[in-house]
Protein backbone atom coordinates (compact mmCIF):
# COMPACT_ATOMS: atom_id res chain seq x y z
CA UNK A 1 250.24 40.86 229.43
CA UNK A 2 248.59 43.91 229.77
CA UNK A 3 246.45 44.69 232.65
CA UNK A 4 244.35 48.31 233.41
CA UNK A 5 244.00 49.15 236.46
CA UNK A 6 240.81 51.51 236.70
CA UNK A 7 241.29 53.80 239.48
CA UNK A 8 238.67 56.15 241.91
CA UNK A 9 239.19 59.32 240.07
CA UNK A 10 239.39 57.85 236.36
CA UNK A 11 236.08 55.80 237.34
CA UNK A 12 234.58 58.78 238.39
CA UNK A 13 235.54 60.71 235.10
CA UNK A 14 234.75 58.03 232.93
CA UNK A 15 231.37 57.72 235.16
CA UNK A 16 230.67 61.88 234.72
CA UNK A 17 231.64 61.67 230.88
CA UNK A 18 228.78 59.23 230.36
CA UNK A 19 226.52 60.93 232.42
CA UNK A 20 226.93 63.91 229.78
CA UNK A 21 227.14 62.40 226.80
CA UNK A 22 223.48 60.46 228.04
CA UNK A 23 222.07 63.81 228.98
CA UNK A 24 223.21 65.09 225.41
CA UNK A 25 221.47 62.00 223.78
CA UNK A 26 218.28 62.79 225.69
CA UNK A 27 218.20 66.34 224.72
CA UNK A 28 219.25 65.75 221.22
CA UNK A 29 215.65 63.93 221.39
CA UNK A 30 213.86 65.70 222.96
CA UNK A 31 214.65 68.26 220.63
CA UNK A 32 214.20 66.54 217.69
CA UNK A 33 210.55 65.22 219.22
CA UNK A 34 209.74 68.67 220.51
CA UNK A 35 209.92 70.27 216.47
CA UNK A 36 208.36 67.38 215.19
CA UNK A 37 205.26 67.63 217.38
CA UNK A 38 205.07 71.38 216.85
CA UNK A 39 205.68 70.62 212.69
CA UNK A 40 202.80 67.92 213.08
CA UNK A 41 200.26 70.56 215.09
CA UNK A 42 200.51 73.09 212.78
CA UNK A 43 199.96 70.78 209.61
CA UNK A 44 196.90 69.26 211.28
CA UNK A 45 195.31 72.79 212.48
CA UNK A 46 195.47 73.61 208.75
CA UNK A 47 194.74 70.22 207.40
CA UNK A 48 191.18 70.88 209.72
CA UNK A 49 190.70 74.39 208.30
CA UNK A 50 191.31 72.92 204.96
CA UNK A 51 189.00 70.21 205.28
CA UNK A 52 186.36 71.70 207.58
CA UNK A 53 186.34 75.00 205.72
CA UNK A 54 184.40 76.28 208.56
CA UNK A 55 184.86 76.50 212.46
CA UNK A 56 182.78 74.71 215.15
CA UNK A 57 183.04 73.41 218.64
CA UNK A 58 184.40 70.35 216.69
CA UNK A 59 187.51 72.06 214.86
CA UNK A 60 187.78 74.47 218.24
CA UNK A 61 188.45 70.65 220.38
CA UNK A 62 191.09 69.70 218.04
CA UNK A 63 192.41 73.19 218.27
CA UNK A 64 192.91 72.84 222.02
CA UNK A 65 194.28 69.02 222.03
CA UNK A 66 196.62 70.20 219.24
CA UNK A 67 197.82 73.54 221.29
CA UNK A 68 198.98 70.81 223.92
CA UNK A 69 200.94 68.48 221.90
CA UNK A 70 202.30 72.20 220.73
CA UNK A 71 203.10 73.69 224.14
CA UNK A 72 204.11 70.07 224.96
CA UNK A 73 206.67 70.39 222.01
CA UNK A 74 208.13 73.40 223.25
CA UNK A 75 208.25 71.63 226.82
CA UNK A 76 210.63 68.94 225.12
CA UNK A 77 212.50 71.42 222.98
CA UNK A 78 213.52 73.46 226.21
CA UNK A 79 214.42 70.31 227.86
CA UNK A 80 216.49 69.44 225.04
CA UNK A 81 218.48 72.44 225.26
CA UNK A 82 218.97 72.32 228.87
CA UNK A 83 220.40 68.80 228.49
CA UNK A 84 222.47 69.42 225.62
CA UNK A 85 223.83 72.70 227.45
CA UNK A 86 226.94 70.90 229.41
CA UNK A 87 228.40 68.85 226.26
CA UNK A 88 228.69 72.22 225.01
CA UNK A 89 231.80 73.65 227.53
């Protein structure tokens, strides 16, 4: 019969291990999110341009709705890299 016993110090490593490997998952997506909604905002500006083939206030409101999923994009992808940062070392 074999029986583990678990003790303070290996709980607490085991406990910080999957702390990091969590904040790497989150920042792996975050990442991944981040380039997809930057990817996505500049298809759609020039999907508009393409489309519109002009510029009024109507393209310039999509502009500034899609240059905050953009900026919100970059917001993820710095996250990511923050939480990917310790499963590096």
């Amino acid at each position: 019969m074999n029986i583990k016993v678990k003790t303070a110090h290996a709980s607490a490593a085991a406990d910080s291990m999957d702390i990091i490997h969590i904040a790497e998952i989150t920042g792996f997506t975050l990442d991944i999110v981040g380039k997809v909604m930057i990817a996505f905002t500049a298809i759609m500006v020039h999907q508009r341009f393409w489309k519109e083939h002009k510029v009024d206030e109507k393209v310039f409101q999509t502009m500034r709705r899609e240059r905050l999923v953009g900026i919100w994009g970059i917001v993820f992808i710095i996250a990511g890299f923050f939480l990917q940062l310790p499963a590096k070392f």
